[in-house]
C-alpha atoms as a PDB file:
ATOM      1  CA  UNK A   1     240.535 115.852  45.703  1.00  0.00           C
ATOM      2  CA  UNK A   2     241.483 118.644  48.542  1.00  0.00           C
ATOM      3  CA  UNK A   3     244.237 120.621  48.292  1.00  0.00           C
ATOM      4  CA  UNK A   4     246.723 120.419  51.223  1.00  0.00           C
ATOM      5  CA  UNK A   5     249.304 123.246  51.386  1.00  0.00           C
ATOM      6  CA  UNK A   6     252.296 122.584  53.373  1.00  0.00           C
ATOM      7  CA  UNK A   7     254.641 124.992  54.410  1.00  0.00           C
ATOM      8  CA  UNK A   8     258.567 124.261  53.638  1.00  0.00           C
ATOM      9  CA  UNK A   9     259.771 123.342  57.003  1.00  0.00           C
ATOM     10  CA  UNK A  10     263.460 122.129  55.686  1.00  0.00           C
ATOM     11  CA  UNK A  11     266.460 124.021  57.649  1.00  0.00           C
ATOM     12  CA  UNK A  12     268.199 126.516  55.002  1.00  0.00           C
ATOM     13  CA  UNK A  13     271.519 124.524  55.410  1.00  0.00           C
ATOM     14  CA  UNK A  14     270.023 121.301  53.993  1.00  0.00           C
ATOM     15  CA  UNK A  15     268.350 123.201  51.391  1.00  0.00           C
ATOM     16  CA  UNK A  16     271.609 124.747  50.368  1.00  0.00           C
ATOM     17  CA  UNK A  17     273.507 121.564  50.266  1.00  0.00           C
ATOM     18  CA  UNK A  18     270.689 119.443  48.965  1.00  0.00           C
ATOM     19  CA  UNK A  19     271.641 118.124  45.201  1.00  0.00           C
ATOM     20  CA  UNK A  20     268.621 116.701  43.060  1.00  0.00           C
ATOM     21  CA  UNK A  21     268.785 112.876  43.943  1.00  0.00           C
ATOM     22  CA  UNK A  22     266.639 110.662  45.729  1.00  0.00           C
ATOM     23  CA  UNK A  23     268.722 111.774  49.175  1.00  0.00           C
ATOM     24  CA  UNK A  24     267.623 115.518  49.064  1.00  0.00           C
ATOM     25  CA  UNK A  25     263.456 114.649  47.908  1.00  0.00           C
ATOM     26  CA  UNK A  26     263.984 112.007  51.650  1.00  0.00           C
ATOM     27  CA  UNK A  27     265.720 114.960  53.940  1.00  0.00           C
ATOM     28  CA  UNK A  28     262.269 117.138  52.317  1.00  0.00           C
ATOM     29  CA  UNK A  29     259.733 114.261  53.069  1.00  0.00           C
ATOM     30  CA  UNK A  30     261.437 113.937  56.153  1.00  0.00           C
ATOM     31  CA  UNK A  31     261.787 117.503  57.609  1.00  0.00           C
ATOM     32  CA  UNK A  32     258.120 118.631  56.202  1.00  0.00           C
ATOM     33  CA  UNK A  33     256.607 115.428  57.721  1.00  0.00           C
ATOM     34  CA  UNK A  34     255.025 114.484  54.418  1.00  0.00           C
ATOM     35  CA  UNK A  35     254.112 110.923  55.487  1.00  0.00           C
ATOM     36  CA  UNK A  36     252.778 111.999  58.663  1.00  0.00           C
ATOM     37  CA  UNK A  37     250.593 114.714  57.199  1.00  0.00           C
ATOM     38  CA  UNK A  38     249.548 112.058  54.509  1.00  0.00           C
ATOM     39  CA  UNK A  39     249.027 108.973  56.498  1.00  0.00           C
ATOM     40  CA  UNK A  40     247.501 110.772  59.728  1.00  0.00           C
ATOM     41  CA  UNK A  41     250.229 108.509  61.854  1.00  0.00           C
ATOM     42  CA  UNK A  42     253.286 110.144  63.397  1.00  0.00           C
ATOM     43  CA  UNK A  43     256.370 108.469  61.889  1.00  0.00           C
ATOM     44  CA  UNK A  44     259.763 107.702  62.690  1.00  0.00           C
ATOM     45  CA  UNK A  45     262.862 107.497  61.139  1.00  0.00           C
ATOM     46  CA  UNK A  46     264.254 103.887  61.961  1.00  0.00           C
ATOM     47  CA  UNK A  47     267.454 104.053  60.090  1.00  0.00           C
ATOM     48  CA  UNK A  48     269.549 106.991  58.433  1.00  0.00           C
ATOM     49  CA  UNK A  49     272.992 107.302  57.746  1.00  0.00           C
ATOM     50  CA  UNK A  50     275.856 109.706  55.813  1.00  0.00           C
ATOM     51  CA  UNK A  51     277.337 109.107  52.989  1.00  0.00           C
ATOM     52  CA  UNK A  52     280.718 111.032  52.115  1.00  0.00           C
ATOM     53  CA  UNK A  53     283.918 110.538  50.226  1.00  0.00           C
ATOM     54  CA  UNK A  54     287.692 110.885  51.414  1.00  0.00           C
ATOM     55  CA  UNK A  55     290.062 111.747  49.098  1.00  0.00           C
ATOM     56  CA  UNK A  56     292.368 109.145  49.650  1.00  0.00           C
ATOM     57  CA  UNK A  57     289.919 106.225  50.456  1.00  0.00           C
ATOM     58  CA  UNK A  58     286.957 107.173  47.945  1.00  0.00           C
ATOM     59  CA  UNK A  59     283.118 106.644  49.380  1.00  0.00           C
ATOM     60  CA  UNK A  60     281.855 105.634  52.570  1.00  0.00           C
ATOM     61  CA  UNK A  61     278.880 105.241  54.380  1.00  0.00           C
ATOM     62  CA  UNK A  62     278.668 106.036  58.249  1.00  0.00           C
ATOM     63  CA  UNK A  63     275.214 104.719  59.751  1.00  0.00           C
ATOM     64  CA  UNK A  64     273.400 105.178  63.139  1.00  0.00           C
ATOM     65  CA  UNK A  65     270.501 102.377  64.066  1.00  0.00           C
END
């Protein structure tokens, strides 16, 4: 099997923030273009959204379609 090296294309903010959950490996496939690199298709996101708490109100999730 070839080895493909792939440079770390993910802005220094979201690698600062980033936690170790499934969230932080999908901003990574995202920003490096994994899938696209993979699959030899260019790929779009179709769906992404932000999850955050309030203090007062707990969790909640904000989405964009």
């Amino acid at each position: 099997m070839a080895e493909t090296k792939v440079p770390d294309a993910t802005p220094d903010v979201i690698s600062m923030y980033a936690l170790n959950d499934e969230q932080a490996l999908l901003a990574k496939l995202r920003y490096n273009r994994l899938v696209d690199i993979f699959t030899r298709v260019t790929c779009y996101p179709l769906q992404s959204h932000l999850r955050t708490s309030v203090p007062s109100s707990g969790n909640g999730k904000f989405g964009r379609k």
